[in-house]
Protein backbone atom coordinates (compact mmCIF):
# COMPACT_ATOMS: atom_id res chain seq x y z
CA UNK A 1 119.20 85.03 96.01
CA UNK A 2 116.43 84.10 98.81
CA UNK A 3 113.19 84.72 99.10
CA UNK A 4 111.85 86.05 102.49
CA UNK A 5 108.05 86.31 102.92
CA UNK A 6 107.14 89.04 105.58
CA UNK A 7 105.52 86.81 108.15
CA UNK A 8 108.45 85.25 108.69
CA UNK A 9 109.98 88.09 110.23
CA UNK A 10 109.91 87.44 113.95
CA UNK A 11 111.04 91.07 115.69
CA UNK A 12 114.18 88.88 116.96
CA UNK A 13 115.22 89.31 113.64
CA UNK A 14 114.65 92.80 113.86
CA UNK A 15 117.80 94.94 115.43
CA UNK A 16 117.40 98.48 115.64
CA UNK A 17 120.52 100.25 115.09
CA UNK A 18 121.29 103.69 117.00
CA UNK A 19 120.07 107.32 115.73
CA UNK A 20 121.67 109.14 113.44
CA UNK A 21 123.79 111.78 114.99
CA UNK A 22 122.31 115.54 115.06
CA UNK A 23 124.62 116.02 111.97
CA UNK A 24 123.11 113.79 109.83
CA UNK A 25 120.64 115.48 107.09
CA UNK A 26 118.33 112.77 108.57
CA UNK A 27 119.50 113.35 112.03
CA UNK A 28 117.25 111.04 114.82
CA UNK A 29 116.43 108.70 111.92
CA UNK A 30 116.45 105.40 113.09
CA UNK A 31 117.22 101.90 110.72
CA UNK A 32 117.26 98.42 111.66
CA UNK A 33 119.30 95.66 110.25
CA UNK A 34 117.61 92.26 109.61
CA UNK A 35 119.48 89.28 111.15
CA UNK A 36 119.64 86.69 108.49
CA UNK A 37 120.48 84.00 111.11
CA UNK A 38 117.29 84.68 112.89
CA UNK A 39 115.21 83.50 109.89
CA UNK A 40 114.36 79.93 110.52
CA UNK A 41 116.30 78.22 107.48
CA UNK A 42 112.71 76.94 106.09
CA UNK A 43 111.19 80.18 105.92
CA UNK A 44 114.15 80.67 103.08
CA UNK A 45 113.15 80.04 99.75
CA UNK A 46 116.38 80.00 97.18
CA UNK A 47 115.53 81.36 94.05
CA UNK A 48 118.98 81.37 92.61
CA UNK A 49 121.17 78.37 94.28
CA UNK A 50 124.74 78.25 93.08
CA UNK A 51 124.65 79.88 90.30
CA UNK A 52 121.06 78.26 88.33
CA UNK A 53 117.74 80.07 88.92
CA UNK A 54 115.42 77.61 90.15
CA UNK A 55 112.06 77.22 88.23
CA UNK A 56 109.35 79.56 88.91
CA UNK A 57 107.14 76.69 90.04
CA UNK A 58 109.42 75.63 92.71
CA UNK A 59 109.44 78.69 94.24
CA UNK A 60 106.20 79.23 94.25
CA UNK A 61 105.50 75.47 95.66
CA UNK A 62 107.61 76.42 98.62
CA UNK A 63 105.67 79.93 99.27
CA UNK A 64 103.32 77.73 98.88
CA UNK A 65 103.97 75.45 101.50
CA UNK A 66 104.83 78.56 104.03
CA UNK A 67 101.57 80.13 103.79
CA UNK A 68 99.56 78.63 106.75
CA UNK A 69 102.18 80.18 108.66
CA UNK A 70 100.59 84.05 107.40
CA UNK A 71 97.73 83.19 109.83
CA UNK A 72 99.05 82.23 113.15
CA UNK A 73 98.22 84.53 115.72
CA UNK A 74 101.50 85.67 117.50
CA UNK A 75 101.89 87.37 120.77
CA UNK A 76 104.58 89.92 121.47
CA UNK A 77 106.79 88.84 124.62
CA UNK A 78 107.70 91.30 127.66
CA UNK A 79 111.12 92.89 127.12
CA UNK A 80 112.58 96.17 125.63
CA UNK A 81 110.76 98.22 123.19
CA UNK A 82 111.48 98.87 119.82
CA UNK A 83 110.60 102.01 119.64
């Protein structure tokens, strides 16, 4: 089990998926899947590594250590939407 904090989701790791068909009961809804191999392999933070939960104070050292990234100012490229 990983942890993931939200600002290190980059939209490259964001793929939107297509509409649900007019069938659907929530037909137009649109999902995404998140692309694991998009998420730079620091910005992981195990909390379970083969098979032993790792101590709370680990975890929270290595959050720790990710959190100046929360407030860098990011731009968003020119390409497709994703809306």
């Amino acid at each position: 089990m990983i942890l993931i904090p939200h600002f290190a989701f980059a939209l490259s790791a964001i793929e939107c998926r297509p509409p649900l068909g007019p069938d659907a009961r929530r037909a137009g809804w649109i999902g995404c899947n998140i692309l694991l191999n998009k998420i730079p392999a620091d910005a992981r933070i195990p909390i379970v590594e083969s098979g032993e939960v790792r101590a709370a104070s680990e975890v929270r050292q290595a959050y720790d250590r990710l959190r100046p990234l929360e407030n860098l100012k990011w731009k968003r490229a020119a390409g497709p939407s994703m809306s």
